[in-house]
PDB file of N, CA and C in Angstrom:
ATOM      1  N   UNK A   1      33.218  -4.148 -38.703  1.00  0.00           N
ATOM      2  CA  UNK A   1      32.022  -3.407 -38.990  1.00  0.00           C
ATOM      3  C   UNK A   1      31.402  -3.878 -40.315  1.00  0.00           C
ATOM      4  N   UNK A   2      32.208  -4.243 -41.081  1.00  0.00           N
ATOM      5  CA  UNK A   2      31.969  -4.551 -42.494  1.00  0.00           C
ATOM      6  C   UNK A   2      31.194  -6.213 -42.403  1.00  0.00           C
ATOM      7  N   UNK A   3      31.430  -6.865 -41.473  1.00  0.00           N
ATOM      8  CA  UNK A   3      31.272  -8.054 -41.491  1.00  0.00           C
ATOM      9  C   UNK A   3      29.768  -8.370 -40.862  1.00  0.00           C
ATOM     10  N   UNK A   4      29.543  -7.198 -39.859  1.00  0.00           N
ATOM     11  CA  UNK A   4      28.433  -6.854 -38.867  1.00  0.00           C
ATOM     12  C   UNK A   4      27.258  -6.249 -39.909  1.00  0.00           C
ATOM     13  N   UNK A   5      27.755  -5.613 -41.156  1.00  0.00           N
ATOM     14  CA  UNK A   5      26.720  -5.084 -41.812  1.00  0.00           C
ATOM     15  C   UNK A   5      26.598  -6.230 -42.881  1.00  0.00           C
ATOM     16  N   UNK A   6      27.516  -7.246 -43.297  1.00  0.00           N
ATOM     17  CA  UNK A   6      27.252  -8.297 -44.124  1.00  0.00           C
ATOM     18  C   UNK A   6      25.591  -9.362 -43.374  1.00  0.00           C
ATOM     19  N   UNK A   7      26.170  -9.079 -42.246  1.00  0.00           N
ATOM     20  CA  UNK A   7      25.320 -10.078 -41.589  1.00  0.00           C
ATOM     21  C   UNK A   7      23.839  -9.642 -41.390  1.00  0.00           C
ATOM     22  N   UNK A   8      23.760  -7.954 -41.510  1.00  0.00           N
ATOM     23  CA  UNK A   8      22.333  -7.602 -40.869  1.00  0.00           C
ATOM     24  C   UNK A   8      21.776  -7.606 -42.476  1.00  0.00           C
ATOM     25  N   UNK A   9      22.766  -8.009 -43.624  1.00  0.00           N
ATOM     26  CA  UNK A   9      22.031  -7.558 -45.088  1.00  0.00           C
ATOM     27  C   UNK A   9      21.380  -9.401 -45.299  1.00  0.00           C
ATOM     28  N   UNK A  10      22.114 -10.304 -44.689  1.00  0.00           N
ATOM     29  CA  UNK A  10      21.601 -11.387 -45.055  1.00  0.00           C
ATOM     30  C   UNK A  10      20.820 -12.319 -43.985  1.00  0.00           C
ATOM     31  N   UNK A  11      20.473 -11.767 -43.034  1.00  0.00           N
ATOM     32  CA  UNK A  11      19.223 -11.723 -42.235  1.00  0.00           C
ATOM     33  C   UNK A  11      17.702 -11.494 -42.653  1.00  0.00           C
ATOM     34  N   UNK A  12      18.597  -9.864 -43.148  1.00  0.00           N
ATOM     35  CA  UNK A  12      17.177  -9.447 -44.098  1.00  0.00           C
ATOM     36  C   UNK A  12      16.816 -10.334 -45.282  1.00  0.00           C
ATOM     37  N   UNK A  13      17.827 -10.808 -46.246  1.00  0.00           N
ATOM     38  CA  UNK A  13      17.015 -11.316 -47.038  1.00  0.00           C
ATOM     39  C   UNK A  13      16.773 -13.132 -46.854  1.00  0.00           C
ATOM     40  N   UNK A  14      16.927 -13.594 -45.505  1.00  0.00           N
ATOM     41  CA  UNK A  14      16.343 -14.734 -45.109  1.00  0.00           C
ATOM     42  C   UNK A  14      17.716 -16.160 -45.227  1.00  0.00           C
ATOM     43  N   UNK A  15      18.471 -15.215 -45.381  1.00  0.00           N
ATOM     44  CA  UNK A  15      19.883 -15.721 -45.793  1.00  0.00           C
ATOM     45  C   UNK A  15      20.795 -16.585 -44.257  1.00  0.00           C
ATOM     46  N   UNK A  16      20.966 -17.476 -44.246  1.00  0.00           N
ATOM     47  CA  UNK A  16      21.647 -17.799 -43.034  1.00  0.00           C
ATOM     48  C   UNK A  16      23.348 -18.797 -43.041  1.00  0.00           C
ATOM     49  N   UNK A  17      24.122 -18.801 -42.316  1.00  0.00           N
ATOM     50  CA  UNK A  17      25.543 -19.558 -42.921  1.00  0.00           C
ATOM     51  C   UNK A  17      24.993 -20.846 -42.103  1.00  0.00           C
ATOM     52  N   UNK A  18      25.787 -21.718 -42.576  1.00  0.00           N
ATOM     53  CA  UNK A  18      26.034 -23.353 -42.069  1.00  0.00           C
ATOM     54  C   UNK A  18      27.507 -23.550 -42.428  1.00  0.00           C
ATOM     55  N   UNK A  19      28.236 -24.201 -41.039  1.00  0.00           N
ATOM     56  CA  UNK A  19      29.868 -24.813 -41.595  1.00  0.00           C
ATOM     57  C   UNK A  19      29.302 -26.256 -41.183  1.00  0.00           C
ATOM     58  N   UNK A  20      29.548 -27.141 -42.160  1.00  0.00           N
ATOM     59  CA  UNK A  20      29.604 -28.524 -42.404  1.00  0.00           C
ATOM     60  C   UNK A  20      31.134 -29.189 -42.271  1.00  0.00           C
ATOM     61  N   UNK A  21      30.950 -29.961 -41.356  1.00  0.00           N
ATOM     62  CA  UNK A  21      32.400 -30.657 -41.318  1.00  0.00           C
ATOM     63  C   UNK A  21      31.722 -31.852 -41.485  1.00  0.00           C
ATOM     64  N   UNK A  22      32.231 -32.515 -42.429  1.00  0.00           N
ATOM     65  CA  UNK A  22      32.395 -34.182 -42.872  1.00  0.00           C
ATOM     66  C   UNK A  22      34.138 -34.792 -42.440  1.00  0.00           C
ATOM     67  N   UNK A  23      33.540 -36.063 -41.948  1.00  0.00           N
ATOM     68  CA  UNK A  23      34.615 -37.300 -42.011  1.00  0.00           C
ATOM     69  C   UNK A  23      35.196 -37.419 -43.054  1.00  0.00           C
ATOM     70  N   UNK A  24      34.587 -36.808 -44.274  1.00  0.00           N
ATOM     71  CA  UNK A  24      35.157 -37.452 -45.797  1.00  0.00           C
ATOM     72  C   UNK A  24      34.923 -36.658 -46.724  1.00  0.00           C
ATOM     73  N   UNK A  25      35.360 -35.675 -47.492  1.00  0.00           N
ATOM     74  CA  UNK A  25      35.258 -35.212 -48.566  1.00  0.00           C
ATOM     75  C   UNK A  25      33.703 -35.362 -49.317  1.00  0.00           C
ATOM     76  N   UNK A  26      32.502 -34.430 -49.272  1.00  0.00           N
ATOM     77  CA  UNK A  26      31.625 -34.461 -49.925  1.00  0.00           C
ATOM     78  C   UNK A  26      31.336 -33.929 -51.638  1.00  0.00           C
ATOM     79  N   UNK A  27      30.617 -34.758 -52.024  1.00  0.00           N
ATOM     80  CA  UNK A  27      30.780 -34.394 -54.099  1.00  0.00           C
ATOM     81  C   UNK A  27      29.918 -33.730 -53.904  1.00  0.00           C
ATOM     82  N   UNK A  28      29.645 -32.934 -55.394  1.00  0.00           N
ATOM     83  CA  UNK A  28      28.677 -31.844 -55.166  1.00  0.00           C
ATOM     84  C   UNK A  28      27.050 -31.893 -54.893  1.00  0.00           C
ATOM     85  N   UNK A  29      26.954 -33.487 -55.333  1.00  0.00           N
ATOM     86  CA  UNK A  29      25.904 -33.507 -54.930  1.00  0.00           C
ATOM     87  C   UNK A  29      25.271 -33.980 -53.662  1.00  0.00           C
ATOM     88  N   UNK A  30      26.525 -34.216 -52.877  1.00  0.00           N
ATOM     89  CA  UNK A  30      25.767 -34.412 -51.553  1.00  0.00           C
ATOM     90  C   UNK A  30      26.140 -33.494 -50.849  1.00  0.00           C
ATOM     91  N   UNK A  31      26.835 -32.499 -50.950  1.00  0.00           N
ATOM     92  CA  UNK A  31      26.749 -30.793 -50.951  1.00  0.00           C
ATOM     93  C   UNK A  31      25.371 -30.045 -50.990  1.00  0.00           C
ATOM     94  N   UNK A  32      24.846 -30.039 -52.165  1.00  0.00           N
ATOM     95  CA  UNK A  32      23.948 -29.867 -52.303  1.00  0.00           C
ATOM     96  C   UNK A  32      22.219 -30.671 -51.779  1.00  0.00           C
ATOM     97  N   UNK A  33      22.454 -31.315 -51.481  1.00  0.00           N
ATOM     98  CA  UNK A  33      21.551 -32.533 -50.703  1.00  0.00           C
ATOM     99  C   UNK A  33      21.650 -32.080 -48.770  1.00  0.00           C
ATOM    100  N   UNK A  34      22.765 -31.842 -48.692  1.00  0.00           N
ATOM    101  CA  UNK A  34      23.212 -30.889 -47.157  1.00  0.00           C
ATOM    102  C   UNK A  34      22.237 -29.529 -47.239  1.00  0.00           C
ATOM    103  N   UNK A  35      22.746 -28.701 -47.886  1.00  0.00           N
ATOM    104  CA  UNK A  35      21.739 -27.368 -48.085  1.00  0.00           C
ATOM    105  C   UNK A  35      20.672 -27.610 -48.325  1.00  0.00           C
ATOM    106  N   UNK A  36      19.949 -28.496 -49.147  1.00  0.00           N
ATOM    107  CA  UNK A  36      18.596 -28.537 -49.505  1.00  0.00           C
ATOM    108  C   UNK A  36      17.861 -29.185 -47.838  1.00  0.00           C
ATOM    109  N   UNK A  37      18.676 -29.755 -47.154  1.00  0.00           N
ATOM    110  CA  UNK A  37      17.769 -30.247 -46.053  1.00  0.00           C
ATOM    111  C   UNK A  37      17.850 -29.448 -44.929  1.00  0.00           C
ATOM    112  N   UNK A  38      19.425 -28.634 -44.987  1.00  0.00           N
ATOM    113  CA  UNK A  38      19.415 -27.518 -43.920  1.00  0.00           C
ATOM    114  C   UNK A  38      18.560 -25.860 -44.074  1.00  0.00           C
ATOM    115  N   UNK A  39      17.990 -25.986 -45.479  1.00  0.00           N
ATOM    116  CA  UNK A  39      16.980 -25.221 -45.671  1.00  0.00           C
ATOM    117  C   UNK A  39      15.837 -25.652 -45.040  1.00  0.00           C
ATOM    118  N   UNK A  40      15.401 -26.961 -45.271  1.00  0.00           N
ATOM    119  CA  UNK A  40      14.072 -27.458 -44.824  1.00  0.00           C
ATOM    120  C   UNK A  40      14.167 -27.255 -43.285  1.00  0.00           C
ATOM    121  N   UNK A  41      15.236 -27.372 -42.940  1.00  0.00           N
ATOM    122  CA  UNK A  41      15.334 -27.558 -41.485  1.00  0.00           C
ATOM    123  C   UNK A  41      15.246 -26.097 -41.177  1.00  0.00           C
ATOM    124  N   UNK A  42      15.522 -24.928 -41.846  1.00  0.00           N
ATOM    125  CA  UNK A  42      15.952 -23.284 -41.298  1.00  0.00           C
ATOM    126  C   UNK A  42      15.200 -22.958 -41.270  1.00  0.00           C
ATOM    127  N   UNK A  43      13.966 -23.193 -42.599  1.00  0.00           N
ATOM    128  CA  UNK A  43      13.601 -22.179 -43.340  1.00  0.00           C
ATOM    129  C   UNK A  43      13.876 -21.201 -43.871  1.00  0.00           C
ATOM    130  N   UNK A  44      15.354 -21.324 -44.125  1.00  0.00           N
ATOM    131  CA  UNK A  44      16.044 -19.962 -44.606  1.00  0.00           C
ATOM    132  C   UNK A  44      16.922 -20.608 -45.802  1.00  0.00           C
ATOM    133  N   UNK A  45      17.408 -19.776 -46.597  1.00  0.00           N
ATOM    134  CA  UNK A  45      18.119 -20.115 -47.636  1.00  0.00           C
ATOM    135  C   UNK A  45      19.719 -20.251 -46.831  1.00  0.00           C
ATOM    136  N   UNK A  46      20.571 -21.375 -47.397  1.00  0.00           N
ATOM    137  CA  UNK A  46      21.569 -21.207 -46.402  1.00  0.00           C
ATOM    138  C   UNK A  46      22.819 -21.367 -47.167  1.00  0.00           C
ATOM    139  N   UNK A  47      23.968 -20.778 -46.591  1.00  0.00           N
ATOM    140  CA  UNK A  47      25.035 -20.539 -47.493  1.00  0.00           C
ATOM    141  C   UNK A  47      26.217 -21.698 -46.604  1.00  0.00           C
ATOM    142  N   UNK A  48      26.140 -22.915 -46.989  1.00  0.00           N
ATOM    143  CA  UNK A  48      27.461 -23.656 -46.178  1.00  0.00           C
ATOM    144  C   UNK A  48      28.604 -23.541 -46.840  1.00  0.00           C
ATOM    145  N   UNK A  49      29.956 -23.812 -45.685  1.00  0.00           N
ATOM    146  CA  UNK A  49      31.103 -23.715 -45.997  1.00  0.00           C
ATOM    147  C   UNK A  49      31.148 -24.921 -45.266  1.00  0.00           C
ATOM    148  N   UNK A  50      31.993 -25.926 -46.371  1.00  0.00           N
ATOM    149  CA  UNK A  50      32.503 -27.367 -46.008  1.00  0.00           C
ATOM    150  C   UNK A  50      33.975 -27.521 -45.796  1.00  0.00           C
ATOM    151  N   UNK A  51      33.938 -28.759 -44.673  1.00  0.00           N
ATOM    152  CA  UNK A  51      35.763 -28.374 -44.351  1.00  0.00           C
ATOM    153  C   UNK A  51      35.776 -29.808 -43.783  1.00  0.00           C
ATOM    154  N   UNK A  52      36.376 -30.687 -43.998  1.00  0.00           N
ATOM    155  CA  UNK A  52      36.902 -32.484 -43.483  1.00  0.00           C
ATOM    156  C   UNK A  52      37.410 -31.896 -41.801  1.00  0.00           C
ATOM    157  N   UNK A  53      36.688 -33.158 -41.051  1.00  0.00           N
ATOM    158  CA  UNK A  53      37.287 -33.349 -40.015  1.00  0.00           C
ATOM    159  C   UNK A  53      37.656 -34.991 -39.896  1.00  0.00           C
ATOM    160  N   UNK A  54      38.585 -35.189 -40.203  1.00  0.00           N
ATOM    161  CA  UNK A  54      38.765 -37.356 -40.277  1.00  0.00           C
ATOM    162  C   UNK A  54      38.625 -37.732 -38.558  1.00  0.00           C
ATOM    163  N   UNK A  55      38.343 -36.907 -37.054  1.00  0.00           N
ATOM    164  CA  UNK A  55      38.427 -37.207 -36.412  1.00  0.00           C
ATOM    165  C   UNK A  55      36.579 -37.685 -35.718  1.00  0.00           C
ATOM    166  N   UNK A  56      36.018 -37.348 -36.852  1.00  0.00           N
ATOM    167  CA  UNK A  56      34.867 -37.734 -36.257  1.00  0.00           C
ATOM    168  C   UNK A  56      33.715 -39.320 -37.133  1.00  0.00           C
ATOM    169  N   UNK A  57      34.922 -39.595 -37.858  1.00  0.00           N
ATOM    170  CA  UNK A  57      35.153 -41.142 -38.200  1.00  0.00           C
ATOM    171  C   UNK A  57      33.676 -41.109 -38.927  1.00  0.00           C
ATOM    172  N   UNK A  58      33.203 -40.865 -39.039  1.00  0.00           N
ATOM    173  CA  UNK A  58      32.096 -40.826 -40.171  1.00  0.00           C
ATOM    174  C   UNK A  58      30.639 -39.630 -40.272  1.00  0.00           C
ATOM    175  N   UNK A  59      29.747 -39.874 -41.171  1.00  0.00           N
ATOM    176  CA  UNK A  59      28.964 -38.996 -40.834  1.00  0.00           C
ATOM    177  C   UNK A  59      29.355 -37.339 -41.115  1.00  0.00           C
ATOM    178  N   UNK A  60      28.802 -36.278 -39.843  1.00  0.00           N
ATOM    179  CA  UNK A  60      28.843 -34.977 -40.644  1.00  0.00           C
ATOM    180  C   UNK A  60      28.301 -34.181 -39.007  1.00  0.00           C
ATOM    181  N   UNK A  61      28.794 -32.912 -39.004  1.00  0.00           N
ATOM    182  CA  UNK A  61      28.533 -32.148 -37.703  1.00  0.00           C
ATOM    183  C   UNK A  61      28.505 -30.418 -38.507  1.00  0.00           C
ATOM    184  N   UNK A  62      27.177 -29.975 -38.350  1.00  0.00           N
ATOM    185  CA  UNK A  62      26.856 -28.795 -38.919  1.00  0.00           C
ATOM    186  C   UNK A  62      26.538 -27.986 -37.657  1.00  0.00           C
ATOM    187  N   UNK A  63      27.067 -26.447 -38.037  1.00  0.00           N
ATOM    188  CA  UNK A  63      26.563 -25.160 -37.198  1.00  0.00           C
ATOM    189  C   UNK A  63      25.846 -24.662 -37.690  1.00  0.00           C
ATOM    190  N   UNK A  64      24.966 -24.385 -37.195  1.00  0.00           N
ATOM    191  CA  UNK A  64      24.306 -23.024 -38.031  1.00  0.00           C
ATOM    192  C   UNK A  64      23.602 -22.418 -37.033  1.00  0.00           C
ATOM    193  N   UNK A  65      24.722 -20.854 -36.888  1.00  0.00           N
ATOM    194  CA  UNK A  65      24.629 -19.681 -35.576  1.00  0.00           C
ATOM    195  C   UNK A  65      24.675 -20.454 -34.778  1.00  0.00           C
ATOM    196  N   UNK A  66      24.175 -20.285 -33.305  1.00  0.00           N
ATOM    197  CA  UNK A  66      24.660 -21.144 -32.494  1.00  0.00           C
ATOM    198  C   UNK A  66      24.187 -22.408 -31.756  1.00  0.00           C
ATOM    199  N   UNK A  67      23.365 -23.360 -33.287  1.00  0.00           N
ATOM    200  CA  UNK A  67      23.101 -24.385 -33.104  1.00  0.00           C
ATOM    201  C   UNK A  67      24.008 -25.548 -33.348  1.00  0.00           C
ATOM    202  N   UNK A  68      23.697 -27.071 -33.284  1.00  0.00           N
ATOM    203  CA  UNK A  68      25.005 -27.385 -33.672  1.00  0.00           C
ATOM    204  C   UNK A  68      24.586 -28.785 -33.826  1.00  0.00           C
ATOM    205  N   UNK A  69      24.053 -29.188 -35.062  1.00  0.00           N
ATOM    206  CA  UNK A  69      23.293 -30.861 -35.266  1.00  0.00           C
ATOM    207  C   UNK A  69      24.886 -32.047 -35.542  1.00  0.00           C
ATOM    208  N   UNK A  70      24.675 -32.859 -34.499  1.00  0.00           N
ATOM    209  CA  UNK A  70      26.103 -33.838 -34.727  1.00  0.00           C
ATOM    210  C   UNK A  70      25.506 -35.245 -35.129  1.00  0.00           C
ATOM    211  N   UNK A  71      25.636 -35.039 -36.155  1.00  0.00           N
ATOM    212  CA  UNK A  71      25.177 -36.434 -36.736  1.00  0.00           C
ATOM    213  C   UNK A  71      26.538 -37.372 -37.096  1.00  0.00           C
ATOM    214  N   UNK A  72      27.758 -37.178 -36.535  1.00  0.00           N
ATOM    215  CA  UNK A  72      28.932 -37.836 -36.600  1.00  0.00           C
ATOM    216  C   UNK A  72      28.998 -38.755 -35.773  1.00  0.00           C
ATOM    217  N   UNK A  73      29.847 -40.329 -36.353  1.00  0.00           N
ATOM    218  CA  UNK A  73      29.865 -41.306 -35.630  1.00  0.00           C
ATOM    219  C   UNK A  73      30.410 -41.127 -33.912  1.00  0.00           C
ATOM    220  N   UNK A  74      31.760 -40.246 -34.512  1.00  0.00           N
ATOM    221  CA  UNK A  74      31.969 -39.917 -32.979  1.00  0.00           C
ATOM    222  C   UNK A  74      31.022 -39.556 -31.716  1.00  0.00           C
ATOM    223  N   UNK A  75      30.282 -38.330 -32.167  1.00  0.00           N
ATOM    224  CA  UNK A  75      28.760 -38.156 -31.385  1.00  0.00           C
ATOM    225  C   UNK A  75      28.254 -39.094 -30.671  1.00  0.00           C
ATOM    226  N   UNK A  76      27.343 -39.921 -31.620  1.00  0.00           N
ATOM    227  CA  UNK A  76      26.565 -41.087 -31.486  1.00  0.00           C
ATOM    228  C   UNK A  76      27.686 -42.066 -30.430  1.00  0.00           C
ATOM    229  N   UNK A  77      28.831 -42.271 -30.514  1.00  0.00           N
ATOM    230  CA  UNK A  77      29.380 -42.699 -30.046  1.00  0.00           C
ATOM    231  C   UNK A  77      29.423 -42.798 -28.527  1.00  0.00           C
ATOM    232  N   UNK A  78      30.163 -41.290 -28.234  1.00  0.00           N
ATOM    233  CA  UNK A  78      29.756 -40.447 -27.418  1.00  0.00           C
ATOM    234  C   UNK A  78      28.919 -40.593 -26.208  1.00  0.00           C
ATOM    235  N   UNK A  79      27.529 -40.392 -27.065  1.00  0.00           N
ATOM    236  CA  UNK A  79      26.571 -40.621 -26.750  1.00  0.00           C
ATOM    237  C   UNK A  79      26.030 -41.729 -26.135  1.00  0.00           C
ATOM    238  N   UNK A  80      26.301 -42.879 -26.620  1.00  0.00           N
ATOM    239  CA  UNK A  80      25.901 -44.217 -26.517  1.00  0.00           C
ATOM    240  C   UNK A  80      26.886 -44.265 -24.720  1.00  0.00           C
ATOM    241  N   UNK A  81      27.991 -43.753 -25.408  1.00  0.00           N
ATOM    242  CA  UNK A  81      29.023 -44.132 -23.694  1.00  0.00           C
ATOM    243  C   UNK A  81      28.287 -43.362 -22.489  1.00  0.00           C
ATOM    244  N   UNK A  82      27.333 -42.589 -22.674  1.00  0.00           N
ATOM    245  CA  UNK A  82      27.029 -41.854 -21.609  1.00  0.00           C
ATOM    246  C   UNK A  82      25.668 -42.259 -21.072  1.00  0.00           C
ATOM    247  N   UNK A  83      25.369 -42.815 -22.284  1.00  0.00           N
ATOM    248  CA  UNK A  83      24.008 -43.697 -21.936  1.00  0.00           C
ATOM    249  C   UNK A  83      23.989 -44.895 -20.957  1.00  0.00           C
ATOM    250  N   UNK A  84      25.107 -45.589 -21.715  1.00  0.00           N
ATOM    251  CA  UNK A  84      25.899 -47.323 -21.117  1.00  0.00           C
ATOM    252  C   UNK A  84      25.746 -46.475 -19.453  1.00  0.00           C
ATOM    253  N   UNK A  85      26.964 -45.230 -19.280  1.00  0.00           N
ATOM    254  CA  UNK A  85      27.815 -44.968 -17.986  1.00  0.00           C
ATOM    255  C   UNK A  85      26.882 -44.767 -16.765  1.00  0.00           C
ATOM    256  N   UNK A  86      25.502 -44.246 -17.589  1.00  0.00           N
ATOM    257  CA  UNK A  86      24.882 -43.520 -16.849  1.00  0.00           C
ATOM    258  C   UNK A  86      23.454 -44.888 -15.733  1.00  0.00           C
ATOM    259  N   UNK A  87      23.653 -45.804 -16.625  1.00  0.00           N
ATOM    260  CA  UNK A  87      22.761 -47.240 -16.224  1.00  0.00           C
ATOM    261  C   UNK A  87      23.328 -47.792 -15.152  1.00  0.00           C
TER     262      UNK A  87
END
């Protein structure tokens, strides 16, 4: 309940979360370079929580609610195989 009313207080004030998983340990300033573009992208002020995933071999895969931008090599990868499979 407590968590349900955290969420309707930072709605209101335009507030939104992002979890960032990087391939690699990000410094603060490309921390901060993440939020400044996932704002541009929200329009909302956004609060990320960063956490390494080494399985997606480079790059970076962000949520925010239940969107989900994969800009990780794996992705692209992925991607490319389904493109090739699909020709």
């Amino acid at each position: 309940m407590i968590a349900a009313f955290q969420e309707v207080i930072r709605q209101r004030q335009g507030i939104t979360e992002a979890q960032v998983s990087s391939a690699v340990e990000l410094n603060k300033a490309q921390k901060a370079e993440m939020e400044f573009t996932l704002e541009k992208l929200t329009g909302k002020r956004v609060e990320a929580t960063f956490s390494l995933e080494p399985e997606l071999l480079g790059g970076a895969k962000v949520r925010v609610g239940d969107t989900v931008y994969d800009g990780s090599l794996r992705g692209r990868l992925n991607e490319l195989r389904a493109r090739l499979a699909s020709e």
